[in-house]
N, C-alpha and C. Protein backbone atom coordinates (compact mmCIF):
# COMPACT_ATOMS: atom_id res chain seq x y z
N UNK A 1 76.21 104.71 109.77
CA UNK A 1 77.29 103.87 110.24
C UNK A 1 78.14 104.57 111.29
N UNK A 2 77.71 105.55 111.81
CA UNK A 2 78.53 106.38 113.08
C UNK A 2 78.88 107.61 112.78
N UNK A 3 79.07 107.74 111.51
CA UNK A 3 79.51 109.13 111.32
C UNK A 3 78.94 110.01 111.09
N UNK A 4 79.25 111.23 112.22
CA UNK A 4 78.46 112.38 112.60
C UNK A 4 78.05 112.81 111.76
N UNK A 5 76.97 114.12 111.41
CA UNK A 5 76.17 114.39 110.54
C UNK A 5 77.23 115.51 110.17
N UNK A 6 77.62 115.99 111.33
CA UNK A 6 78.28 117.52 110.10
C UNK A 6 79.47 116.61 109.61
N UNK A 7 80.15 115.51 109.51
CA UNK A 7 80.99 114.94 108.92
C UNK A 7 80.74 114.16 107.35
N UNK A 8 79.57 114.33 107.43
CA UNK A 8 78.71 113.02 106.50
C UNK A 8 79.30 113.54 104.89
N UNK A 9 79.48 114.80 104.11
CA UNK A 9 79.85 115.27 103.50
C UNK A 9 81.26 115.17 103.41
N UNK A 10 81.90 115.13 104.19
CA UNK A 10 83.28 114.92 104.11
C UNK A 10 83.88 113.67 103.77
N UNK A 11 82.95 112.95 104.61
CA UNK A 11 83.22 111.21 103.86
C UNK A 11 82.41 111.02 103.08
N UNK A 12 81.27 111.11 102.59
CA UNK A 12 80.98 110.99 100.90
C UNK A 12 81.88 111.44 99.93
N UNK A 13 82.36 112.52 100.17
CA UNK A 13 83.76 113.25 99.34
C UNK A 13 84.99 112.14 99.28
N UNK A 14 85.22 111.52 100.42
CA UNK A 14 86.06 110.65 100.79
C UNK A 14 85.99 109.30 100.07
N UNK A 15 84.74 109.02 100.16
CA UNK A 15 84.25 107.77 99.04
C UNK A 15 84.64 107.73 98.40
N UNK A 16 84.21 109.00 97.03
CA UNK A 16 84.27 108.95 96.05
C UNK A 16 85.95 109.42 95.16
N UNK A 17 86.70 110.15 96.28
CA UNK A 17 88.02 110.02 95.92
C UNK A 17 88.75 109.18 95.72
N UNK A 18 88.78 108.32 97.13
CA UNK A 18 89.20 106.78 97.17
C UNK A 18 88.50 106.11 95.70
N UNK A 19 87.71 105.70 95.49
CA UNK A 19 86.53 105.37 94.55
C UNK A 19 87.62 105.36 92.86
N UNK A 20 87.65 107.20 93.05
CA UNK A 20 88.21 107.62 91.81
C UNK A 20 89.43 106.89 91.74
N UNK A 21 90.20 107.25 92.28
CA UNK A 21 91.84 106.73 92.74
C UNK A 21 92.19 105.50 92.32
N UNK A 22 91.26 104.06 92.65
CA UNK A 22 91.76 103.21 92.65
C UNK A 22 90.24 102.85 91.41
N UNK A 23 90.09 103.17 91.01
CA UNK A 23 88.87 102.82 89.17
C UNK A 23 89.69 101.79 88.50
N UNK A 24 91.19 101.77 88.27
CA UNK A 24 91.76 100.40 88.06
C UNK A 24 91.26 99.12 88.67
N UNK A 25 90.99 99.30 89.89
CA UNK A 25 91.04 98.10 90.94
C UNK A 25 89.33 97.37 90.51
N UNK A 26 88.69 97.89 90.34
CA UNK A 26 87.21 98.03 90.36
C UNK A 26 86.87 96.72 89.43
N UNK A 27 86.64 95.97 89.63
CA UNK A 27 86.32 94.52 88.30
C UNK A 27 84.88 94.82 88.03
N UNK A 28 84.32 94.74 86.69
CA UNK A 28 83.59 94.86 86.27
C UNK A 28 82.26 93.59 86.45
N UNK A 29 81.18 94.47 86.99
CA UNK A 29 79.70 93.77 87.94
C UNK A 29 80.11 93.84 88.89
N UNK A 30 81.01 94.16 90.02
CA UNK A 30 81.43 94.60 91.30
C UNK A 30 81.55 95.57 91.96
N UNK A 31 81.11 96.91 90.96
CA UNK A 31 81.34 98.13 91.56
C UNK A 31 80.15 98.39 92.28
N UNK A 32 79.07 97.66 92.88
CA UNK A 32 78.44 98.06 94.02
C UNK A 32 78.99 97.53 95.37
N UNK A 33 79.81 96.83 94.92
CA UNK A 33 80.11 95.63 96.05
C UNK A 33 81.32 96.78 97.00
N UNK A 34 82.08 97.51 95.72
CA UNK A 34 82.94 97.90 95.84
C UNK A 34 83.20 99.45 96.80
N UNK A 35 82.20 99.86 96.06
CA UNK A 35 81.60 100.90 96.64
C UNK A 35 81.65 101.39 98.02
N UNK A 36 80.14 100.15 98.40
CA UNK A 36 79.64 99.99 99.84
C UNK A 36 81.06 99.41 100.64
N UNK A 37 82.03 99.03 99.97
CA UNK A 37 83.06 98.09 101.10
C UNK A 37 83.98 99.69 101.25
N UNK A 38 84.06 100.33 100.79
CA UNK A 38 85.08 102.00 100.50
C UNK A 38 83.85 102.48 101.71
N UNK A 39 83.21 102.79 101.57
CA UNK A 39 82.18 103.62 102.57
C UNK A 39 81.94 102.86 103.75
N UNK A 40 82.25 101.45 104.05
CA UNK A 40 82.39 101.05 105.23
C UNK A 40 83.31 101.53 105.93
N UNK A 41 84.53 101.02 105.41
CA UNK A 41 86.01 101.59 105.73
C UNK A 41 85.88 102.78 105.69
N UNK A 42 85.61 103.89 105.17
CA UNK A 42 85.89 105.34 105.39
C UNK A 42 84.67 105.42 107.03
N UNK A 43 83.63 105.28 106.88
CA UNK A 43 82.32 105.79 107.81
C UNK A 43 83.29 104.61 108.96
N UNK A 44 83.99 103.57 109.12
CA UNK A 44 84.88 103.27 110.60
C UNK A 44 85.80 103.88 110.48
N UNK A 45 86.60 104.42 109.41
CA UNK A 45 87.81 105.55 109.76
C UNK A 45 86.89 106.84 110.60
N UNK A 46 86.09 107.91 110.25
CA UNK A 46 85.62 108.49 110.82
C UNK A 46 85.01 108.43 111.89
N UNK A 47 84.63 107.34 112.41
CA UNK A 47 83.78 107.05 113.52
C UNK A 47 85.57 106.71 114.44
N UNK A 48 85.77 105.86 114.09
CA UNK A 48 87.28 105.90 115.44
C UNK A 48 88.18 107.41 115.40
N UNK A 49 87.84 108.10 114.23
CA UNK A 49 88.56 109.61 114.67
C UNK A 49 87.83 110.89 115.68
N UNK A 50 86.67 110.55 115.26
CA UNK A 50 85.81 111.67 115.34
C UNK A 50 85.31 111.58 116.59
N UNK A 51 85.32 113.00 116.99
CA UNK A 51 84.63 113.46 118.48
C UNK A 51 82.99 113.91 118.07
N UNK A 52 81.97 113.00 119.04
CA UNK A 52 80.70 113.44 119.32
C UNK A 52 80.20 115.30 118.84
N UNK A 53 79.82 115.90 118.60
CA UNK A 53 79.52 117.15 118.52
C UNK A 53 78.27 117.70 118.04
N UNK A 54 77.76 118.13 119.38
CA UNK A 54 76.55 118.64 119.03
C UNK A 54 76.28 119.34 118.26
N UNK A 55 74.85 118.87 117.26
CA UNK A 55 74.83 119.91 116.01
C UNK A 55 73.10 120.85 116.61
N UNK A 56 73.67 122.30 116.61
CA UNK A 56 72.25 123.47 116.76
C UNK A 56 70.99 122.65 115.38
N UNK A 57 69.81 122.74 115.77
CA UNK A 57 68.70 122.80 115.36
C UNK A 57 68.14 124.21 115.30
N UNK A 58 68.23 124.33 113.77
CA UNK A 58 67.37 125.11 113.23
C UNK A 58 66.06 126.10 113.84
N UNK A 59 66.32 127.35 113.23
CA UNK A 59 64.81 127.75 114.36
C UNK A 59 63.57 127.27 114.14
N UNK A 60 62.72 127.40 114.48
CA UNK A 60 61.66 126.57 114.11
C UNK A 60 60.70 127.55 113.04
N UNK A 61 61.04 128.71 113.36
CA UNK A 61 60.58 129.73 112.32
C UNK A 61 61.14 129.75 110.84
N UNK A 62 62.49 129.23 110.26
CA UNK A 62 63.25 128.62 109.69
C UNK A 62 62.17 127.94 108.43
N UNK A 63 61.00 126.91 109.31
CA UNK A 63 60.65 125.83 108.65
C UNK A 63 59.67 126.38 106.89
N UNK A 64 59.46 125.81 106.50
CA UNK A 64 58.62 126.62 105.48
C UNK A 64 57.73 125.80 106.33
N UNK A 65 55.96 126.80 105.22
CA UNK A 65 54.80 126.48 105.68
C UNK A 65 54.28 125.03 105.51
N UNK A 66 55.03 124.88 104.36
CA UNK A 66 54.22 123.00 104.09
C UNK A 66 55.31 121.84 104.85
N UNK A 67 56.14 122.42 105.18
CA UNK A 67 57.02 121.65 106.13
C UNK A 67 56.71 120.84 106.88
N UNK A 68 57.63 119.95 108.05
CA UNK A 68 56.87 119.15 109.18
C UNK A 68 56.73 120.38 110.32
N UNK A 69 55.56 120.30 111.37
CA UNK A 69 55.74 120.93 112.28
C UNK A 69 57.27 120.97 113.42
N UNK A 70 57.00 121.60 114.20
CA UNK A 70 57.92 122.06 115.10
C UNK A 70 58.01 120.56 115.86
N UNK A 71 56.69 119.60 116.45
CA UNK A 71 56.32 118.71 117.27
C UNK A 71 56.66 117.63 116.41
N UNK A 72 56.72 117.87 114.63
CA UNK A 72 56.75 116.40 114.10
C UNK A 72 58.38 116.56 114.08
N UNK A 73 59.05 117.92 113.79
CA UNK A 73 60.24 117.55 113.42
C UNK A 73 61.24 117.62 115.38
N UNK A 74 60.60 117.76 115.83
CA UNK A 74 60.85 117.23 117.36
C UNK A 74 60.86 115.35 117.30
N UNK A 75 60.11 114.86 117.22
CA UNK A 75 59.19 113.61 117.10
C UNK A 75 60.57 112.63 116.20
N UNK A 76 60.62 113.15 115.02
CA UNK A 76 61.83 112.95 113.53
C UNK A 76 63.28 112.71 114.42
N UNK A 77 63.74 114.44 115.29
CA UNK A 77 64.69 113.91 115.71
C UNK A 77 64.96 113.22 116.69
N UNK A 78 64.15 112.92 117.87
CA UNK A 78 63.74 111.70 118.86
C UNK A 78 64.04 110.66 118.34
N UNK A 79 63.15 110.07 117.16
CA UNK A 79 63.75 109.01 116.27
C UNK A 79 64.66 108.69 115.90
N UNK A 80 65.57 109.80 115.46
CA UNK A 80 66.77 109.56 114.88
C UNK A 80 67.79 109.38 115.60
N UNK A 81 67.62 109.78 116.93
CA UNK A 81 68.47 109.79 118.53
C UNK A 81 68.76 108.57 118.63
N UNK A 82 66.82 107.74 119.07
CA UNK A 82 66.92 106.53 119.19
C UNK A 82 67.70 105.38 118.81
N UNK A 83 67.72 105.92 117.04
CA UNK A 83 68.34 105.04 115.72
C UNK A 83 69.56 105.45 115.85
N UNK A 84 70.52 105.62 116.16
CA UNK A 84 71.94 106.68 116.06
C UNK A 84 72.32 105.93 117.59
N UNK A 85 71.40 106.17 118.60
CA UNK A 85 72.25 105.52 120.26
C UNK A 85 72.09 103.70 119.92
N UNK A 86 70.80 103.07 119.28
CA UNK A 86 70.70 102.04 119.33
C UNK A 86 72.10 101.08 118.23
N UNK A 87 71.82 102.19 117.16
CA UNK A 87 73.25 101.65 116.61
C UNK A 87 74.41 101.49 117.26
N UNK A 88 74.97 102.60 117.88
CA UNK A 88 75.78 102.77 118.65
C UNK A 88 76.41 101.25 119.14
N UNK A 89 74.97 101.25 120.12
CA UNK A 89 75.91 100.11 121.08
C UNK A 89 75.53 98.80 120.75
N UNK A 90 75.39 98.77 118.91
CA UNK A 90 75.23 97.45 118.18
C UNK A 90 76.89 97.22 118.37
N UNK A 91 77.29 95.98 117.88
CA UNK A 91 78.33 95.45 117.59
C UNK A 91 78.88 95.64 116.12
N UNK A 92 80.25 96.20 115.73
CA UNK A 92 80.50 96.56 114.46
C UNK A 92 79.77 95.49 113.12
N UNK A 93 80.02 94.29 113.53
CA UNK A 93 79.64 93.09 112.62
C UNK A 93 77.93 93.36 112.41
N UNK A 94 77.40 93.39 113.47
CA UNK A 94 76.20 93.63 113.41
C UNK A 94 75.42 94.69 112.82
N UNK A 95 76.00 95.65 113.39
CA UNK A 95 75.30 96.87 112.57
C UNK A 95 75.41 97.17 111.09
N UNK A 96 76.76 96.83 110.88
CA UNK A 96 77.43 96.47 109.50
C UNK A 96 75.80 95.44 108.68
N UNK A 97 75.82 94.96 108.67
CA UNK A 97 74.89 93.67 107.86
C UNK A 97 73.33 94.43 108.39
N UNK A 98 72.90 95.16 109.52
CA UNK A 98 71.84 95.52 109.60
C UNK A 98 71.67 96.83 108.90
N UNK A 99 72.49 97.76 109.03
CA UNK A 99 72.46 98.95 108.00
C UNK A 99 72.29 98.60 106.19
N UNK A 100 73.25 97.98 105.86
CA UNK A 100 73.09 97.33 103.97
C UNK A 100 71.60 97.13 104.28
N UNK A 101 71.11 95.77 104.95
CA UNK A 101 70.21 95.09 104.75
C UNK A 101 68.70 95.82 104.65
N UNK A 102 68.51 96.62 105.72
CA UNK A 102 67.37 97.20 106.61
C UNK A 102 67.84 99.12 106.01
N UNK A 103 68.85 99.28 105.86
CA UNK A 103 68.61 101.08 105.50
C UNK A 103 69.05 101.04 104.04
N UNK A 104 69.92 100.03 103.68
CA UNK A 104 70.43 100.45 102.12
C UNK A 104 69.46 99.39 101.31
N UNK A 105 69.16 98.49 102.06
CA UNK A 105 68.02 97.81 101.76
C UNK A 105 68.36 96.81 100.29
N UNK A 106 69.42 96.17 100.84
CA UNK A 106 70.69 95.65 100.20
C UNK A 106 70.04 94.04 100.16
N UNK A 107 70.10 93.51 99.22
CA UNK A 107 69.45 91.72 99.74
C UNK A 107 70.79 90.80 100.83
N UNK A 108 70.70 89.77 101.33
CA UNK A 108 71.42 88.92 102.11
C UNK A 108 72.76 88.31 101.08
N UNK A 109 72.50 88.17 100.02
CA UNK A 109 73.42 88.13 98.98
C UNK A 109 74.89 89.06 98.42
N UNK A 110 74.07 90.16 97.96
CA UNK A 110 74.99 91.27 98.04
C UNK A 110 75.01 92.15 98.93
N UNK A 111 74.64 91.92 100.70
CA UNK A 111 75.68 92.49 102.07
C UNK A 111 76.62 91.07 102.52
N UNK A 112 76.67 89.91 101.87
CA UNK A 112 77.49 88.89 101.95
C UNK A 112 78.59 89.22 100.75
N UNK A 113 78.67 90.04 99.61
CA UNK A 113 79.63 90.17 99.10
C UNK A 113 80.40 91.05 99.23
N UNK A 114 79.65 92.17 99.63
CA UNK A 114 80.26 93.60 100.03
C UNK A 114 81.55 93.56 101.29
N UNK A 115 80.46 92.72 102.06
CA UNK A 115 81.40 92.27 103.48
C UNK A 115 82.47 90.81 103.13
N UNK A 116 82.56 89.97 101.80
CA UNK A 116 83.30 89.10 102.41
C UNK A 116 83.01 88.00 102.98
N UNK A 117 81.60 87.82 103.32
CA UNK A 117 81.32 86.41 104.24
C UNK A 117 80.18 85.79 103.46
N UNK A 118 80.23 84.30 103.84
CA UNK A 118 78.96 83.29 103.39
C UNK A 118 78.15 83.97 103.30
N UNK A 119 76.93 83.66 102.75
CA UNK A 119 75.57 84.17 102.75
C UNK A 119 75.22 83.47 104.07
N UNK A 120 75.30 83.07 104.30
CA UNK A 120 74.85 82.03 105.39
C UNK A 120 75.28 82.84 106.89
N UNK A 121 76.21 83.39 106.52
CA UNK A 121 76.52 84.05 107.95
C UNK A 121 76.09 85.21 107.90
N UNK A 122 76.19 85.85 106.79
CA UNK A 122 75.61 87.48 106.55
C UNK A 122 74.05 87.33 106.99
N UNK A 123 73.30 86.07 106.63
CA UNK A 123 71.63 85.54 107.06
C UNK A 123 71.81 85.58 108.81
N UNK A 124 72.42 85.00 109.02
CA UNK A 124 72.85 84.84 110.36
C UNK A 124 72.77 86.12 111.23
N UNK A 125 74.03 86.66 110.81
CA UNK A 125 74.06 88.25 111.78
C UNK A 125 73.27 89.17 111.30
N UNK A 126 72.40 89.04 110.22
CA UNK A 126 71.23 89.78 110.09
C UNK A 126 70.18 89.03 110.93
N UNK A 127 70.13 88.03 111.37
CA UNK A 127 69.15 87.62 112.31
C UNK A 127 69.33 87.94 113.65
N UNK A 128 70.48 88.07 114.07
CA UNK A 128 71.10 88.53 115.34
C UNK A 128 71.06 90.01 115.47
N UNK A 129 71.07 90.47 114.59
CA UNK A 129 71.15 92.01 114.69
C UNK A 129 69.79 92.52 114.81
N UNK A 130 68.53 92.24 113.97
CA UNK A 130 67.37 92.30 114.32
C UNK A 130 67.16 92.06 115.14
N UNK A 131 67.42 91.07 116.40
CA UNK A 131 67.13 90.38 117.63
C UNK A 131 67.65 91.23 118.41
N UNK A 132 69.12 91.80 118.29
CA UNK A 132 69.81 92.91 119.37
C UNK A 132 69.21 94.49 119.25
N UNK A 133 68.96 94.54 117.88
CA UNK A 133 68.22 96.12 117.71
C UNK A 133 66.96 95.95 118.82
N UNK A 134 66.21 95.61 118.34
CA UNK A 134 65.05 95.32 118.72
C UNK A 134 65.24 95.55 120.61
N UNK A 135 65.78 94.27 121.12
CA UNK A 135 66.44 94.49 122.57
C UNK A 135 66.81 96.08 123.05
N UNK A 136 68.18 96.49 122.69
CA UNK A 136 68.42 97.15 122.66
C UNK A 136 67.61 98.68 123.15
N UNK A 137 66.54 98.70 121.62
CA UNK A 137 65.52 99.69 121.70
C UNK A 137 64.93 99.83 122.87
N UNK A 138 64.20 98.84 122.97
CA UNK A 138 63.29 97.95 124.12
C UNK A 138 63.82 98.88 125.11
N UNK A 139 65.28 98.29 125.55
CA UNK A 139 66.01 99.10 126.99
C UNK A 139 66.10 100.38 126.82
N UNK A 140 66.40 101.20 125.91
CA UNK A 140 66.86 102.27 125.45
C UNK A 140 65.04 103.50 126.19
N UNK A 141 64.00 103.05 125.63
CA UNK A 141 62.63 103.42 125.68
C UNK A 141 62.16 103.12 126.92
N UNK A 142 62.71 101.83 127.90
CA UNK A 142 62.50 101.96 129.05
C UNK A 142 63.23 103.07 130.04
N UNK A 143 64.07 103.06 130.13
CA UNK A 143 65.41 103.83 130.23
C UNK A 143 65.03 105.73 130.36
N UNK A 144 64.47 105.80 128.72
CA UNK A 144 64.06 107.02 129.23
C UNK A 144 62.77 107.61 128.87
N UNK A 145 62.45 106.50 129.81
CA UNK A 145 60.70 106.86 130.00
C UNK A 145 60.50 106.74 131.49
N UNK A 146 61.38 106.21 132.18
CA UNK A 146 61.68 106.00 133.87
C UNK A 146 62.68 107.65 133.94
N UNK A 147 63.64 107.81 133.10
CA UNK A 147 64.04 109.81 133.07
C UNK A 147 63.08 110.22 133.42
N UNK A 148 62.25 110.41 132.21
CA UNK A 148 61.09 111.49 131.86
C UNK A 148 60.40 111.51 132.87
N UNK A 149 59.95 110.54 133.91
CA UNK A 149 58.64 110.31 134.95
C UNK A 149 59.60 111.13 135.72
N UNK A 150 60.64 110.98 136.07
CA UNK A 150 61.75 111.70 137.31
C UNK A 150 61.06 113.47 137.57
């Protein structure tokens, strides 16, 4: 949801404080709902605070032997670039309902309760968001595959 990797620990910590704190508030069969809506709000608190910062990669000597190679875990973080810029320049609403749905792998039901909206609309901007990822990518892979030829 935006927030940097060396931060990611800090707001899981953050979750689960908030989380603890307010265990009054929590209605019972809702604490997944509840959860994921605390870790939205914290992962957009961190993302509107937080400055970009490059994180060093590991040496490659580092890796153990049964590990991924040097080329797969090259390959891994390419991917994850991709997935991380394409989010990026999703739309909050959007990425919101495509992350539950597609990474937490959340049904259309409960990322409609977590968030607050119809099922019908949560169906919705999960259809839109698939349609903009997808786009998105598309440009993203053209983009820098016209770099790379340079």
């Amino acid at each position: 949801m935006g927030v940097p990797a060396a931060q990611l620990d800090d707001a899981a910590q953050e979750v689960f404080w908030v989380c603890a704190r307010r265990l009054g508030d929590i209605r019972p069969g809702s604490q997944k709902s509840f959860i994921y809506g605390v870790a939205l709000r914290v992962a957009a608190d961190h993302t509107r605070r937080s400055v970009l910062v490059a994180v060093a990669l590991e040496d490659a000597s580092s890796v153990p032997a049964d590990g991924p190679s040097p080329a797969e875990r090259l390959d891994q973080q390419r991917a994850r670039e991709l997935l991380d810029t394409v989010l990026d320049r999703m739309s909050v609403d959007l990425r919101t309902v495509l992350v539950l749905a597609e990474l937490e792998e959340m049904d259309v039901r409960d990322v409609a309760s977590v968030l607050g909206i119809p099922p019908g609309t949560a169906a919705s901007r999960l259809r839109r968001a698939r349609e903009e990822f997808s786009a998105v990518a598309k440009r993203l892979r053209a983009t820098w595959a016209r770099e790379g030829a340079r």
